[in-house]
C-alpha atoms as a PDB file:
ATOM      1  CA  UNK A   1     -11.281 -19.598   4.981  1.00  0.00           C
ATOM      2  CA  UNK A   2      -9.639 -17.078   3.229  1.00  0.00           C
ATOM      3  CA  UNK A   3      -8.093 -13.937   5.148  1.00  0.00           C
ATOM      4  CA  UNK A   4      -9.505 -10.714   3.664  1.00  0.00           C
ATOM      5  CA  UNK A   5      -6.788  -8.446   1.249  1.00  0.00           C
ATOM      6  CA  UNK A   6      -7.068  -5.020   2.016  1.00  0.00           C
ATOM      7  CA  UNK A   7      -8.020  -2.712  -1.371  1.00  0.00           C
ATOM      8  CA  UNK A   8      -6.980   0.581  -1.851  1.00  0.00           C
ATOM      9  CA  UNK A   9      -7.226   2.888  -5.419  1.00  0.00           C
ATOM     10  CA  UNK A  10      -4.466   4.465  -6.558  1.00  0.00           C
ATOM     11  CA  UNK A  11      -4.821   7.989  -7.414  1.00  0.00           C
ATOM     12  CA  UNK A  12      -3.223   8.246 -10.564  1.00  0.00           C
ATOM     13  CA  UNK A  13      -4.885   5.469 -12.570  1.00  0.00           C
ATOM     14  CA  UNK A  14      -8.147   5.543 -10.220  1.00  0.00           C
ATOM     15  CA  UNK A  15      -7.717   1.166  -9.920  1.00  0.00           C
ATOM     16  CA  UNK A  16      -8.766  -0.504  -6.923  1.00  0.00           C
ATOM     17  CA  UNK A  17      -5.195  -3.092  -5.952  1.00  0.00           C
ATOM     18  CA  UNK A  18      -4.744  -5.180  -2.743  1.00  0.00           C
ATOM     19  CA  UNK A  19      -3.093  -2.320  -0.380  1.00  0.00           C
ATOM     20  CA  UNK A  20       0.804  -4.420  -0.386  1.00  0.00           C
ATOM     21  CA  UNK A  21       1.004  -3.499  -4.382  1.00  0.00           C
ATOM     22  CA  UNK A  22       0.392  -0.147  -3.815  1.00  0.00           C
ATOM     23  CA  UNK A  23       2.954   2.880  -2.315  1.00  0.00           C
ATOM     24  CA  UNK A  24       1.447   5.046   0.535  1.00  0.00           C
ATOM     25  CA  UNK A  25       2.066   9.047   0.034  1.00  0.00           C
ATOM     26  CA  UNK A  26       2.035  10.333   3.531  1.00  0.00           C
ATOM     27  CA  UNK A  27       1.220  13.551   5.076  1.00  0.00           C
ATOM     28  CA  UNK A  28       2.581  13.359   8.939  1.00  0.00           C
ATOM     29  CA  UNK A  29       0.830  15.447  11.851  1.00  0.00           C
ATOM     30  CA  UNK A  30       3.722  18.135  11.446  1.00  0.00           C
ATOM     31  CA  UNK A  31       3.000  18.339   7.350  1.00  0.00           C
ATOM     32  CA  UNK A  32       5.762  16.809   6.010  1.00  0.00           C
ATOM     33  CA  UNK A  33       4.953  14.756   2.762  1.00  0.00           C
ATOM     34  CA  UNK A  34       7.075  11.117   1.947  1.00  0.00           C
ATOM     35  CA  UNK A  35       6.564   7.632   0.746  1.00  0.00           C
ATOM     36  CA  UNK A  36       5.547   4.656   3.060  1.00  0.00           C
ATOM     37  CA  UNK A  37       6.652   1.542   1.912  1.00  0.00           C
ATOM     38  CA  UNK A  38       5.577  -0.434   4.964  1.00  0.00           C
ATOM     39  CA  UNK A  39       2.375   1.230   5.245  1.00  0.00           C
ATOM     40  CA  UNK A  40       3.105   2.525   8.946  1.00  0.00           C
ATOM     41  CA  UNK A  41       3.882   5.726   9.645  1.00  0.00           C
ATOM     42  CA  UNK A  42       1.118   8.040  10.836  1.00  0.00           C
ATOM     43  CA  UNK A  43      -0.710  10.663   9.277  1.00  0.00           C
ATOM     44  CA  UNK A  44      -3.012  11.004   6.579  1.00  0.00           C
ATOM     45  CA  UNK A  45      -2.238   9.183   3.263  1.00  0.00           C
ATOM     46  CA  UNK A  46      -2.769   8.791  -0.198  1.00  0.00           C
ATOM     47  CA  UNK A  47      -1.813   5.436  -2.596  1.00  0.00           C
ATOM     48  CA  UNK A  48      -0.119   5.316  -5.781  1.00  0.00           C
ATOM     49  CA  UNK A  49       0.856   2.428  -8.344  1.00  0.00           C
ATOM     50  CA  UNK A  50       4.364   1.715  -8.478  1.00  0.00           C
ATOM     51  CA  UNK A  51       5.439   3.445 -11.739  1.00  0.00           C
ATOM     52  CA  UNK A  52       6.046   6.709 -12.541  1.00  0.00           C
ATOM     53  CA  UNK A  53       3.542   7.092 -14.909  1.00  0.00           C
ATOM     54  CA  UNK A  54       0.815   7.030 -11.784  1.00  0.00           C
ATOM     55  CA  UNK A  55       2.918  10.068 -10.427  1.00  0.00           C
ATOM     56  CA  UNK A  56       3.044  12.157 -13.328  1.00  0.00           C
ATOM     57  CA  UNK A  57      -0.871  11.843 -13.274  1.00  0.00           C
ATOM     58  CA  UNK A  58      -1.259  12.063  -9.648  1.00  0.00           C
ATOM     59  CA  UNK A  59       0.636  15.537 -10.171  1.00  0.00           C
ATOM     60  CA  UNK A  60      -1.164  16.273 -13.721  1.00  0.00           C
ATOM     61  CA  UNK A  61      -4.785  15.805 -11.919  1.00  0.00           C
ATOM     62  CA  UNK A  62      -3.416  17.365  -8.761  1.00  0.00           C
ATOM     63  CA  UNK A  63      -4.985  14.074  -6.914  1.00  0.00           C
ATOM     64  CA  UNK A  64      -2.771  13.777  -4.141  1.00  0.00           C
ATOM     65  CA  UNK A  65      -3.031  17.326  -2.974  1.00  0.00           C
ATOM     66  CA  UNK A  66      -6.788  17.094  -2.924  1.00  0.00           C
ATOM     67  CA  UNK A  67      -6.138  13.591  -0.960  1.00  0.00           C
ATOM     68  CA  UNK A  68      -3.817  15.049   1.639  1.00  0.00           C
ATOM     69  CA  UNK A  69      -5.395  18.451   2.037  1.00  0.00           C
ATOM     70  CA  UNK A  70      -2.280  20.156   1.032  1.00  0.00           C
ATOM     71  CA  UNK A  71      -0.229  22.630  -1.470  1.00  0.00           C
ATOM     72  CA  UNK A  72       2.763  19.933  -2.902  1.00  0.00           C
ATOM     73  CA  UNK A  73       5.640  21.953  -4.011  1.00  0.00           C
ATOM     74  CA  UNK A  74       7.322  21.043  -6.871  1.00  0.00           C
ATOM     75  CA  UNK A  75      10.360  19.799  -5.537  1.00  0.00           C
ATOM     76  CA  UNK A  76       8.048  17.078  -3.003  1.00  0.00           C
ATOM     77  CA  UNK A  77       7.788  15.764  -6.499  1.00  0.00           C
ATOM     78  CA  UNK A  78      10.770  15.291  -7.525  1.00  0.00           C
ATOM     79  CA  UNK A  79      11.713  13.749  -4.086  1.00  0.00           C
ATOM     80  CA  UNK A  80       9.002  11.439  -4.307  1.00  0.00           C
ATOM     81  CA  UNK A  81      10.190  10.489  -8.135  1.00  0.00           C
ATOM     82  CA  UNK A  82      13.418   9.337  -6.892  1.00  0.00           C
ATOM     83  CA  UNK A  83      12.282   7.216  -4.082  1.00  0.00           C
ATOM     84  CA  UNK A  84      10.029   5.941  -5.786  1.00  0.00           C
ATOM     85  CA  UNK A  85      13.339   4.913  -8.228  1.00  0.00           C
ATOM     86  CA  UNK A  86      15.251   4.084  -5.875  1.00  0.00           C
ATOM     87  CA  UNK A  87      12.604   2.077  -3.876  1.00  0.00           C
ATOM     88  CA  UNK A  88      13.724   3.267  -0.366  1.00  0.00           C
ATOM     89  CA  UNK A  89      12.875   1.123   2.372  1.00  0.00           C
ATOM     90  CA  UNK A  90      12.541   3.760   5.029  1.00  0.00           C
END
């Protein structure tokens, strides 16, 4: 028997993917906004594809501040942009 794969939609592109091929956008307890790769840290999150097109409609459609209950400034953006680049393992 098969072991169930977690699904999760992104919310740039609005797809449903197994939860591994996604990125986690997280919103800790104390409000501060990063990437998850590992899918651990704690707090209230939001997935995106892995590209960068996701993120600039994420950020067009405003869909992860609606997800996280929160104002994303600008430069969260850009921060999030060059992890995602990067592909920090945090």
């Amino acid at each position: 028997m098969q072991k169930k794969i977690p699904m999760r939609q992104c919310t740039g592109c609005r797809t449903m993917k197994g939860k591994r091929e996604l990125i986690r956008v997280v919103k800790s307890p104390d409000g501060v906004i990063s990437l998850d790769f590992r899918g651990k840290k704690p707090g209230r999150g939001a997935y995106l594809c892995k590209s960068e097109d996701c993120l600039a409609r994420a950020k067009k459609s405003r869909a992860l501040e609606r997800s996280l209950e929160t104002e994303i400034p600008a430069e969260v953006y850009a921060q999030l942009s060059e992890q995602m680049e990067a592909g920090d393992d945090e």
